[in-house]
PDB file of N, CA and C in Angstrom:
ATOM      1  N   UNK A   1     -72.119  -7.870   2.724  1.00  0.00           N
ATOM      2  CA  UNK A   1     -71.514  -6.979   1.765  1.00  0.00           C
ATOM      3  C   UNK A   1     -72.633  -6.412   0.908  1.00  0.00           C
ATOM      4  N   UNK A   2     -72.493  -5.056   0.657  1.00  0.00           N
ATOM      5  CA  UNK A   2     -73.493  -4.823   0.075  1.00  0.00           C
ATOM      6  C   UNK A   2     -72.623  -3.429  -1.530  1.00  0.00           C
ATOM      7  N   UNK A   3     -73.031  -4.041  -2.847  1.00  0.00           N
ATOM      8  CA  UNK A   3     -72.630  -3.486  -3.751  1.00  0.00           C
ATOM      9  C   UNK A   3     -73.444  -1.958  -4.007  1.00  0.00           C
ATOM     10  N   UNK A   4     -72.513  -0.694  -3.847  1.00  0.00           N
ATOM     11  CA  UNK A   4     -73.080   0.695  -3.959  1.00  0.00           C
ATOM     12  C   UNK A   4     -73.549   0.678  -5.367  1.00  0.00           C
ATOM     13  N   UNK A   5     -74.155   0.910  -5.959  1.00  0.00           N
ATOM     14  CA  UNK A   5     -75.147   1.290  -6.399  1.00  0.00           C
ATOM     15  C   UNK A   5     -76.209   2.256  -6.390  1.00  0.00           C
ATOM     16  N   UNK A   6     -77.965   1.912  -6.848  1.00  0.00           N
ATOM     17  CA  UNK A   6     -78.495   3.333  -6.416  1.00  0.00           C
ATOM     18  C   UNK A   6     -79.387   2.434  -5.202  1.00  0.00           C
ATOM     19  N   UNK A   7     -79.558   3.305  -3.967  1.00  0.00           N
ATOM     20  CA  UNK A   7     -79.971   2.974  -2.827  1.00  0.00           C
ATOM     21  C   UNK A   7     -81.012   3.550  -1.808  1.00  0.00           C
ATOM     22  N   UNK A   8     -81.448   3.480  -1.088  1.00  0.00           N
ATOM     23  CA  UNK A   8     -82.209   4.225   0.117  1.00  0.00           C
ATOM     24  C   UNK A   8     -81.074   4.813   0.520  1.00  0.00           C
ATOM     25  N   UNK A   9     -79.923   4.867   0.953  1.00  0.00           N
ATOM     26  CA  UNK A   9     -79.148   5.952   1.456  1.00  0.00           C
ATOM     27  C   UNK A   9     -77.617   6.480   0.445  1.00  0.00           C
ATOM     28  N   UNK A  10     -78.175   7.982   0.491  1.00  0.00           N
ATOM     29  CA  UNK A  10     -76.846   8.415  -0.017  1.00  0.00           C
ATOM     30  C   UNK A  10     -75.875   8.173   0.352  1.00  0.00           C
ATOM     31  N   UNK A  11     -74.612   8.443  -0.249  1.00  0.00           N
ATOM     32  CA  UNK A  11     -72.997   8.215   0.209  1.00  0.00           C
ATOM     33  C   UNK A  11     -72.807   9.647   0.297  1.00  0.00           C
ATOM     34  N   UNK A  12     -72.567  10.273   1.282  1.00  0.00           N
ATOM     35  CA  UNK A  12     -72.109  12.213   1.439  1.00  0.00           C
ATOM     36  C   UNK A  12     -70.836  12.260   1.119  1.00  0.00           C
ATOM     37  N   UNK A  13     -69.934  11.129   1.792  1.00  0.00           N
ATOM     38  CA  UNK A  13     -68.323  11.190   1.462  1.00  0.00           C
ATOM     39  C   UNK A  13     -67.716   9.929   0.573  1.00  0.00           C
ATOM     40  N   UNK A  14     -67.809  10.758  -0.227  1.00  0.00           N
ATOM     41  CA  UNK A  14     -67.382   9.342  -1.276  1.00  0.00           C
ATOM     42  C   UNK A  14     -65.776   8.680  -0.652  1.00  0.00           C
ATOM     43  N   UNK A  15     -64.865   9.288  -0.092  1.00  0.00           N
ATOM     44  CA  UNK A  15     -63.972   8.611   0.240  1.00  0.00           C
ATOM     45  C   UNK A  15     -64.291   7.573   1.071  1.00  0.00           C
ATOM     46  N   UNK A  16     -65.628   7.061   1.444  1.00  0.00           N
ATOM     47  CA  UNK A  16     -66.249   6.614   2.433  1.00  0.00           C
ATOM     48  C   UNK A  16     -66.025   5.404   1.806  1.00  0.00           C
ATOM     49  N   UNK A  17     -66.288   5.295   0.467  1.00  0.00           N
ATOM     50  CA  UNK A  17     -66.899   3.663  -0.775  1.00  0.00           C
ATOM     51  C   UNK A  17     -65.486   3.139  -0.543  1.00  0.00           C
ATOM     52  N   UNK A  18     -65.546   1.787  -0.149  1.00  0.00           N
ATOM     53  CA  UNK A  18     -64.790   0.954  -0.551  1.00  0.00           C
ATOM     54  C   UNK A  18     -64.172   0.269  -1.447  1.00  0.00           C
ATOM     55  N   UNK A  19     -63.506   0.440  -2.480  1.00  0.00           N
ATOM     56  CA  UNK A  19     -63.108   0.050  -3.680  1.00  0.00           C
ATOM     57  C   UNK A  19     -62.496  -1.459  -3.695  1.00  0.00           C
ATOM     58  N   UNK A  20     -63.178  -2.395  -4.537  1.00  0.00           N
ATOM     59  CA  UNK A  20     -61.885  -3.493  -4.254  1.00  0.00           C
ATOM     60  C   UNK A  20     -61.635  -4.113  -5.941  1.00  0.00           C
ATOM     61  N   UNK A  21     -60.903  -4.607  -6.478  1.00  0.00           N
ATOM     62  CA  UNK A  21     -60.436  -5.210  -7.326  1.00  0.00           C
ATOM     63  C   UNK A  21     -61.132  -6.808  -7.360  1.00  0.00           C
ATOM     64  N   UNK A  22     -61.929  -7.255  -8.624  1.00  0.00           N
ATOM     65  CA  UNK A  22     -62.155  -8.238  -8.439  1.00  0.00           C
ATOM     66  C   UNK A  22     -62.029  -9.009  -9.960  1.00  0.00           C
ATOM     67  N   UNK A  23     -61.211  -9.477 -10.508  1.00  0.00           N
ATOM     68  CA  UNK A  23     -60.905 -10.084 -12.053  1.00  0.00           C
ATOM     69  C   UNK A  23     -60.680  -8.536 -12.451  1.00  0.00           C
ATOM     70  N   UNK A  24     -61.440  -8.284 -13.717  1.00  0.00           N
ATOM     71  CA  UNK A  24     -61.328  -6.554 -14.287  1.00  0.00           C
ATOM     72  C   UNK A  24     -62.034  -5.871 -13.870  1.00  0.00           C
ATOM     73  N   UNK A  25     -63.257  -5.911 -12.679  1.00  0.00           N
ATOM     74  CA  UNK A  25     -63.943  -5.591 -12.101  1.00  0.00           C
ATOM     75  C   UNK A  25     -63.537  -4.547 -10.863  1.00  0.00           C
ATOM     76  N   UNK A  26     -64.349  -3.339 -11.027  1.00  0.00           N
ATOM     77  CA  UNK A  26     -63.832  -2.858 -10.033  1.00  0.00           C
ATOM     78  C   UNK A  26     -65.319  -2.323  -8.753  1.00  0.00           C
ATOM     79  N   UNK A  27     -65.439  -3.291  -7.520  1.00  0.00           N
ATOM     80  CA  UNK A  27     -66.611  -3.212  -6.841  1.00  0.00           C
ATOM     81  C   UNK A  27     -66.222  -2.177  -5.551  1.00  0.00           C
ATOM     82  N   UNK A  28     -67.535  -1.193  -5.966  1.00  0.00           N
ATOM     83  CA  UNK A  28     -67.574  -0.156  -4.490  1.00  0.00           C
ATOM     84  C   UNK A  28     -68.646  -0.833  -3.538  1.00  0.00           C
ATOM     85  N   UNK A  29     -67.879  -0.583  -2.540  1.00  0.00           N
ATOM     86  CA  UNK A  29     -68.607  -1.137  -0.973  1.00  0.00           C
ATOM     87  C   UNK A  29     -69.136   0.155  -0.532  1.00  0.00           C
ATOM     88  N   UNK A  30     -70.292   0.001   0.469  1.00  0.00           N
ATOM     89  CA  UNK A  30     -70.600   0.948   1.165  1.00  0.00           C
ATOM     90  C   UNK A  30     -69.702   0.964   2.521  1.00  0.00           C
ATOM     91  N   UNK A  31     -69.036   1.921   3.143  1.00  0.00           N
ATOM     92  CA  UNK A  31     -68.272   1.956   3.994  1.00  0.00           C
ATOM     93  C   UNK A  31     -69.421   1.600   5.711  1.00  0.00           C
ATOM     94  N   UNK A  32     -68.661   0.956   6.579  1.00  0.00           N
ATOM     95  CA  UNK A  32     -69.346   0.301   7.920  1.00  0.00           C
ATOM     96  C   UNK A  32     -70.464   1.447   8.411  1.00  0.00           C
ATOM     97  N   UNK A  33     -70.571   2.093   8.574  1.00  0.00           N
ATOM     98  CA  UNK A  33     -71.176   3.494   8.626  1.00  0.00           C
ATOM     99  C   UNK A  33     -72.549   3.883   7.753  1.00  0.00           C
ATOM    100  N   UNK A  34     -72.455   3.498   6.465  1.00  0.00           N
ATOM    101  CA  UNK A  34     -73.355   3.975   5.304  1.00  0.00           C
ATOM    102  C   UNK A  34     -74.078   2.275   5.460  1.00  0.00           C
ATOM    103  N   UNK A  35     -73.404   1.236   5.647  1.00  0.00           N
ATOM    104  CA  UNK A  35     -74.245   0.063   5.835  1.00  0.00           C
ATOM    105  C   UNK A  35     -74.964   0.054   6.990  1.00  0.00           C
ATOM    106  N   UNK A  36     -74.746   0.269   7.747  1.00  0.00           N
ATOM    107  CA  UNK A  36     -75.474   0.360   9.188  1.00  0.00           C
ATOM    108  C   UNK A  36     -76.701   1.320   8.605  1.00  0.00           C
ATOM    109  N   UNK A  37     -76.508   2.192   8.572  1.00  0.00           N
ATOM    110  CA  UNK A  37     -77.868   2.786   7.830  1.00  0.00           C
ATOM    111  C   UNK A  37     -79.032   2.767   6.893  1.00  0.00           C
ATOM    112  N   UNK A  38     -78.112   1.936   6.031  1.00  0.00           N
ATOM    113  CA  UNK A  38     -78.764   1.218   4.929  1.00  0.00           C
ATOM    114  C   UNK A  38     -79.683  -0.090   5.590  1.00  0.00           C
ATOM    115  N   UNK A  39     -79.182  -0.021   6.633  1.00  0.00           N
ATOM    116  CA  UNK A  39     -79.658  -1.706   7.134  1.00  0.00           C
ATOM    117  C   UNK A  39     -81.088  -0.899   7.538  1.00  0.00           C
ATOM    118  N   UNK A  40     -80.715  -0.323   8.523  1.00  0.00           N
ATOM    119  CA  UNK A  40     -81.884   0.933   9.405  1.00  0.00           C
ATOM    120  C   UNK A  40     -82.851   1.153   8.840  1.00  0.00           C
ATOM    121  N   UNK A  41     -82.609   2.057   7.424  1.00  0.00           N
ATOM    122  CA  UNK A  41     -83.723   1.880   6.526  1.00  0.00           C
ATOM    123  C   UNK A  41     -83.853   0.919   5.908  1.00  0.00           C
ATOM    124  N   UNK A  42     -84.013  -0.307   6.079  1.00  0.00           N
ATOM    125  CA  UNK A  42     -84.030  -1.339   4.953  1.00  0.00           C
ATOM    126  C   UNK A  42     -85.437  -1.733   5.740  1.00  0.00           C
ATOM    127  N   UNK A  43     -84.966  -1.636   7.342  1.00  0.00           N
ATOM    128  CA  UNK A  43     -85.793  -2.212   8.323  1.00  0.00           C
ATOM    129  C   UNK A  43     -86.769  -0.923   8.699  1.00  0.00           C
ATOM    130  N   UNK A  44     -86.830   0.111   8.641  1.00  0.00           N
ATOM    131  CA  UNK A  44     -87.847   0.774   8.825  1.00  0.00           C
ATOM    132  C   UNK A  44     -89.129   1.048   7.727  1.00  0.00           C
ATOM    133  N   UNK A  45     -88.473   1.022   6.597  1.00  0.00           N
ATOM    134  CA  UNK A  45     -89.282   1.673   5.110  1.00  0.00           C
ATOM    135  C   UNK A  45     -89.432   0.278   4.612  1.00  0.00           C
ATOM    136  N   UNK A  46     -88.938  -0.560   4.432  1.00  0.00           N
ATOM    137  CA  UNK A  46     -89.158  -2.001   3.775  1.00  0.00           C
ATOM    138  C   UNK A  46     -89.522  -3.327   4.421  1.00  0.00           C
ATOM    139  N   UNK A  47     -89.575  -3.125   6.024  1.00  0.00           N
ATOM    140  CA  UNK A  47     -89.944  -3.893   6.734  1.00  0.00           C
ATOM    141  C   UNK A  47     -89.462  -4.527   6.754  1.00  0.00           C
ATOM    142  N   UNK A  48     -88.214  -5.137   6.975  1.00  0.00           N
ATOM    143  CA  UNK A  48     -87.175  -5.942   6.300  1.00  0.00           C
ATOM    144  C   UNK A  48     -86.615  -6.445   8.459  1.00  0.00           C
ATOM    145  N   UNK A  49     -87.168  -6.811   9.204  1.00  0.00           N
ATOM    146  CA  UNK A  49     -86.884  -7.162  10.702  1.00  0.00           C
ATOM    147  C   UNK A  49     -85.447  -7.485  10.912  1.00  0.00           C
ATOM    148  N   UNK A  50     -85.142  -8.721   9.709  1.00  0.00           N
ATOM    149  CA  UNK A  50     -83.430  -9.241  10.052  1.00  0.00           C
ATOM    150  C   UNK A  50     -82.789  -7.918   9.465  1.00  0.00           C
ATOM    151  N   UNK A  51     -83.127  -7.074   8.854  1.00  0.00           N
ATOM    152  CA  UNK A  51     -82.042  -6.007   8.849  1.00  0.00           C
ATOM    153  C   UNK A  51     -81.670  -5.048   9.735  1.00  0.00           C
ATOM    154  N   UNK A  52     -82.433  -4.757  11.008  1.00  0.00           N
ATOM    155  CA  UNK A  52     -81.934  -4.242  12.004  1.00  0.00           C
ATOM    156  C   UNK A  52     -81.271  -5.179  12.918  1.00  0.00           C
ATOM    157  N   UNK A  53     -81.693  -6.955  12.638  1.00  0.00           N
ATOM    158  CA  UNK A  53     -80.917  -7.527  13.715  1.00  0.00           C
ATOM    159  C   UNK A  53     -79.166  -7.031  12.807  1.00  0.00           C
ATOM    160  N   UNK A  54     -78.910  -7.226  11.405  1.00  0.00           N
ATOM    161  CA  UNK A  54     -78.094  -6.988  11.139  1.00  0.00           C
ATOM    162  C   UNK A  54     -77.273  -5.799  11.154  1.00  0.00           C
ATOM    163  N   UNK A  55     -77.982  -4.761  11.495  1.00  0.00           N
ATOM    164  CA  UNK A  55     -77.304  -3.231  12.132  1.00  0.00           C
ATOM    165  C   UNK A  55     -76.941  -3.776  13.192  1.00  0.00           C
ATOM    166  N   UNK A  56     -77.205  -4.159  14.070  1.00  0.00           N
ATOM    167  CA  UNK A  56     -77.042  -4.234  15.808  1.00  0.00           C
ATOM    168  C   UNK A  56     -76.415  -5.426  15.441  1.00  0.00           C
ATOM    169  N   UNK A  57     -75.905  -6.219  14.928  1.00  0.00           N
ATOM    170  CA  UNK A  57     -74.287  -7.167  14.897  1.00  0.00           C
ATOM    171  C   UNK A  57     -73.559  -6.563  14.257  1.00  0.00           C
ATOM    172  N   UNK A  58     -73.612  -5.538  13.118  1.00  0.00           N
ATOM    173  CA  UNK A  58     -72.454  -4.867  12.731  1.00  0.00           C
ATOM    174  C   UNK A  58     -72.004  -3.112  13.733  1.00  0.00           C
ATOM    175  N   UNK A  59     -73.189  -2.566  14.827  1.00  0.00           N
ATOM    176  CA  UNK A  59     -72.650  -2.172  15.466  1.00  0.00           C
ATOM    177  C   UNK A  59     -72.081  -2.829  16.619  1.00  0.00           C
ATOM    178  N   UNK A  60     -72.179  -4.020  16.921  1.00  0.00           N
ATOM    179  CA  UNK A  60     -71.695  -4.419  18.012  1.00  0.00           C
ATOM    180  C   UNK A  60     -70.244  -4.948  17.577  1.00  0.00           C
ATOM    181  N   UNK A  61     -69.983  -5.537  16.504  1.00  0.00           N
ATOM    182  CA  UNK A  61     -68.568  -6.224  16.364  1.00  0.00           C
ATOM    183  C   UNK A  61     -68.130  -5.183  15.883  1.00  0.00           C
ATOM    184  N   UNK A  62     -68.230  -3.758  15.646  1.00  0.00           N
ATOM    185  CA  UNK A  62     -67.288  -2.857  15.034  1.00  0.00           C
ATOM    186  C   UNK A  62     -67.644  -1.606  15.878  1.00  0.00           C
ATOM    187  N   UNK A  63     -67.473  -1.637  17.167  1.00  0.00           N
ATOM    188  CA  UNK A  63     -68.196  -0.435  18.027  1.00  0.00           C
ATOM    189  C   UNK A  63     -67.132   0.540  17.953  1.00  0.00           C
ATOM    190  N   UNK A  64     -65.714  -0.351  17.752  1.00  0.00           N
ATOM    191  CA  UNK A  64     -64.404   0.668  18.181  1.00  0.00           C
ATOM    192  C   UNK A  64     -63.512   1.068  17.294  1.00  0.00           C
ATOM    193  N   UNK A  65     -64.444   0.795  15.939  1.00  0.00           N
ATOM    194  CA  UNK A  65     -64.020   1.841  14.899  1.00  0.00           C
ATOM    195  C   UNK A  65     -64.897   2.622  13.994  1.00  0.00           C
ATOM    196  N   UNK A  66     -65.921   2.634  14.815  1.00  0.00           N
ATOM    197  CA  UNK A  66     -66.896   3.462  14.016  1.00  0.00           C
ATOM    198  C   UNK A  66     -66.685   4.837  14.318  1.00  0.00           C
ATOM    199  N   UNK A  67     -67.330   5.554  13.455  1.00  0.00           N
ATOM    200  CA  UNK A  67     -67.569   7.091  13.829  1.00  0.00           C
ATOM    201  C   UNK A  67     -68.701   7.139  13.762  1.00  0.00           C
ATOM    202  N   UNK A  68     -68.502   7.409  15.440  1.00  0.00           N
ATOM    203  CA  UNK A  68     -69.809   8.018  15.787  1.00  0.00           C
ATOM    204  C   UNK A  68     -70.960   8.709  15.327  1.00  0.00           C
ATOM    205  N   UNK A  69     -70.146  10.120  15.388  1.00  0.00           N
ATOM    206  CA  UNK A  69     -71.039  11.661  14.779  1.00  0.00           C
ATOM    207  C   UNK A  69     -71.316  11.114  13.210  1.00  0.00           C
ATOM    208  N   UNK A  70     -70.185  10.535  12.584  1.00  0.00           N
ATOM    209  CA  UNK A  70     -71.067  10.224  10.795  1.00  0.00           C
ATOM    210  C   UNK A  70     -72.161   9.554  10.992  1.00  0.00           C
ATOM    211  N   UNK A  71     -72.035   8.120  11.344  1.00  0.00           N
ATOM    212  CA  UNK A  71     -73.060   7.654  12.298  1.00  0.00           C
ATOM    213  C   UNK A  71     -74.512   8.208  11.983  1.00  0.00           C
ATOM    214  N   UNK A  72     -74.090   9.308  13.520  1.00  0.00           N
ATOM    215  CA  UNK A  72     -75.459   9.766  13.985  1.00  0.00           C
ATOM    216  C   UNK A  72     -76.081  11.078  13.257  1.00  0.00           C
ATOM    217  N   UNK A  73     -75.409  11.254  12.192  1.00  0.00           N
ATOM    218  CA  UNK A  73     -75.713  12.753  11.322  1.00  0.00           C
ATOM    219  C   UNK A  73     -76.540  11.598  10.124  1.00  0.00           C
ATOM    220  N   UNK A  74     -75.829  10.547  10.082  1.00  0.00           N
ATOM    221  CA  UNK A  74     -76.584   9.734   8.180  1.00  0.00           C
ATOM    222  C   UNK A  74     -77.718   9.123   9.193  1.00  0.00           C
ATOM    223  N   UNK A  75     -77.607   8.903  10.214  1.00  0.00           N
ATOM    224  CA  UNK A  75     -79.176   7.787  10.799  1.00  0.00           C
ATOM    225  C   UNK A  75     -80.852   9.160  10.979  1.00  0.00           C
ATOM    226  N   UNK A  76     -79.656  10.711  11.393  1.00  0.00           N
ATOM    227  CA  UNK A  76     -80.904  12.004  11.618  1.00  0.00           C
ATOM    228  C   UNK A  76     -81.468  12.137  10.299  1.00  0.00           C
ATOM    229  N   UNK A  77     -80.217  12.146   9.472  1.00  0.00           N
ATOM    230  CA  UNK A  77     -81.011  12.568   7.961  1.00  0.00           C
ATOM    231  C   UNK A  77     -81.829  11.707   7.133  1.00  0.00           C
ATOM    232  N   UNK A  78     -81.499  10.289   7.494  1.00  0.00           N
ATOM    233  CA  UNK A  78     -82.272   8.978   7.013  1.00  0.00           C
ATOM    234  C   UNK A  78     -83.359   9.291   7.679  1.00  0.00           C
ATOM    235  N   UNK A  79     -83.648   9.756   8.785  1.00  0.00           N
ATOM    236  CA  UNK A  79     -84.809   9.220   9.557  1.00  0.00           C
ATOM    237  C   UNK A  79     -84.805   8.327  10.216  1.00  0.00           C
ATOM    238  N   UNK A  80     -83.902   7.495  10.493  1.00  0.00           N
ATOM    239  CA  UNK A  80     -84.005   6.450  11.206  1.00  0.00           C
ATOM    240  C   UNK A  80     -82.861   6.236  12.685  1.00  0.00           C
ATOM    241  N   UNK A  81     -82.730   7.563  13.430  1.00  0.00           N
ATOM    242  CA  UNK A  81     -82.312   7.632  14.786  1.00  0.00           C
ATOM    243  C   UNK A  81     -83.249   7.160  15.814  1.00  0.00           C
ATOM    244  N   UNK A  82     -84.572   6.981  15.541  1.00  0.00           N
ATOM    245  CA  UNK A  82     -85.152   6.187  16.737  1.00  0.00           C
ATOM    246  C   UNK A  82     -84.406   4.798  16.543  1.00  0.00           C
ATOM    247  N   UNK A  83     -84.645   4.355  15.395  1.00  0.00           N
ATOM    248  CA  UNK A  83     -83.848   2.452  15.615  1.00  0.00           C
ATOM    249  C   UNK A  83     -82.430   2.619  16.083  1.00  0.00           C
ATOM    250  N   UNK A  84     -81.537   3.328  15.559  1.00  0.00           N
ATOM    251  CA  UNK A  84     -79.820   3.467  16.051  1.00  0.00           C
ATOM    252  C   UNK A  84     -80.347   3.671  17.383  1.00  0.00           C
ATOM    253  N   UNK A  85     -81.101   4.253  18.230  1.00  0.00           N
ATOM    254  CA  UNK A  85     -80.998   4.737  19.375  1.00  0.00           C
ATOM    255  C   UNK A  85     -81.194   3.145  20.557  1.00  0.00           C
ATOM    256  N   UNK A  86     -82.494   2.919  19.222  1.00  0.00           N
ATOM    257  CA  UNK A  86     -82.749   1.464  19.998  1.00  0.00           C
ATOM    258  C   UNK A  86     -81.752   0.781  20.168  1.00  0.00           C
ATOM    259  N   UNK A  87     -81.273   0.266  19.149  1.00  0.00           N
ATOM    260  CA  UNK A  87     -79.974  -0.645  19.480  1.00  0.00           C
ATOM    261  C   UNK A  87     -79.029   0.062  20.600  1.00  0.00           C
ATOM    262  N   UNK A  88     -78.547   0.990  20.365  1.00  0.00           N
ATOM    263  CA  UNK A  88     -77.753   1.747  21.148  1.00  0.00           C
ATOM    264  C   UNK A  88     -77.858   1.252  22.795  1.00  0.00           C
ATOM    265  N   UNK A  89     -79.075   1.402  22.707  1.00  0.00           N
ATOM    266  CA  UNK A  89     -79.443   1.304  24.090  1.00  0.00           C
ATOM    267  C   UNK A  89     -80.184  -0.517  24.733  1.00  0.00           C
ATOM    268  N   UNK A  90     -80.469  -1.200  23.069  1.00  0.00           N
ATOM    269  CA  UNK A  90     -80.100  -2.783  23.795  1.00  0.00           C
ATOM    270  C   UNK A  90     -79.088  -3.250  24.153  1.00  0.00           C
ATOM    271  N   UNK A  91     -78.047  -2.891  23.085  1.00  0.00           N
ATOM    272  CA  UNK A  91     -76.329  -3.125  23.488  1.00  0.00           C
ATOM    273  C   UNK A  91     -75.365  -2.532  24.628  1.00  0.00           C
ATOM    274  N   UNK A  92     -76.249  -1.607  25.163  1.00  0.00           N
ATOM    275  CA  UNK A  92     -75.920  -0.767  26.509  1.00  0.00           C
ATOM    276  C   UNK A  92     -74.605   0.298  25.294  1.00  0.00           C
ATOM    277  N   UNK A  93     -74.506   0.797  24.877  1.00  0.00           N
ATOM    278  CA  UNK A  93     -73.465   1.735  23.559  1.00  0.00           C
ATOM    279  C   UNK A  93     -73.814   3.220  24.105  1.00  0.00           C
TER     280      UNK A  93
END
């Protein structure tokens, strides 16, 4: 889980943030999509290795509700479509 805030990757569609209720607290999530990316760059710009293993388990247990094209438009503009591609193509995706 990761709390939105300010980040390496923008949110383009805010309907994207996950809102949840917690005591009087009210916590935005980055939606499955904007985390996967966040992971991407976490692991490309911060060197951060377990964060691409952690892209490539959250694309693999959520392959069949992702969107795609958001996906692959936030990984072009991040910069980081060579790693999505990688995984893509360890997971056979």
């Amino acid at each position: 889980m990761d709390i939105v805030a300010s980040s390496l990757v923008e949110v383009e569609d805010k309907n994207r943030i996950r809102r949840f209720k917690a005591g009087s607290f009210t916590l935005n999530l980055y939606g499955l999509e904007d985390l996967i990316v966040q992971r991407l760059c976490s692991a490309k710009y911060w060197h951060y290795p377990e964060d691409l293993e952690q892209a490539a388990i959250l694309l693999a247990a959520h392959k069949d509700r992702i969107d795609t094209q958001y996906l692959q438009r936030k990984a072009e503009k991040e910069k980081v479509d060579d790693l999505l591609q990688k995984i893509k193509e360890k997971l056979r995706l």
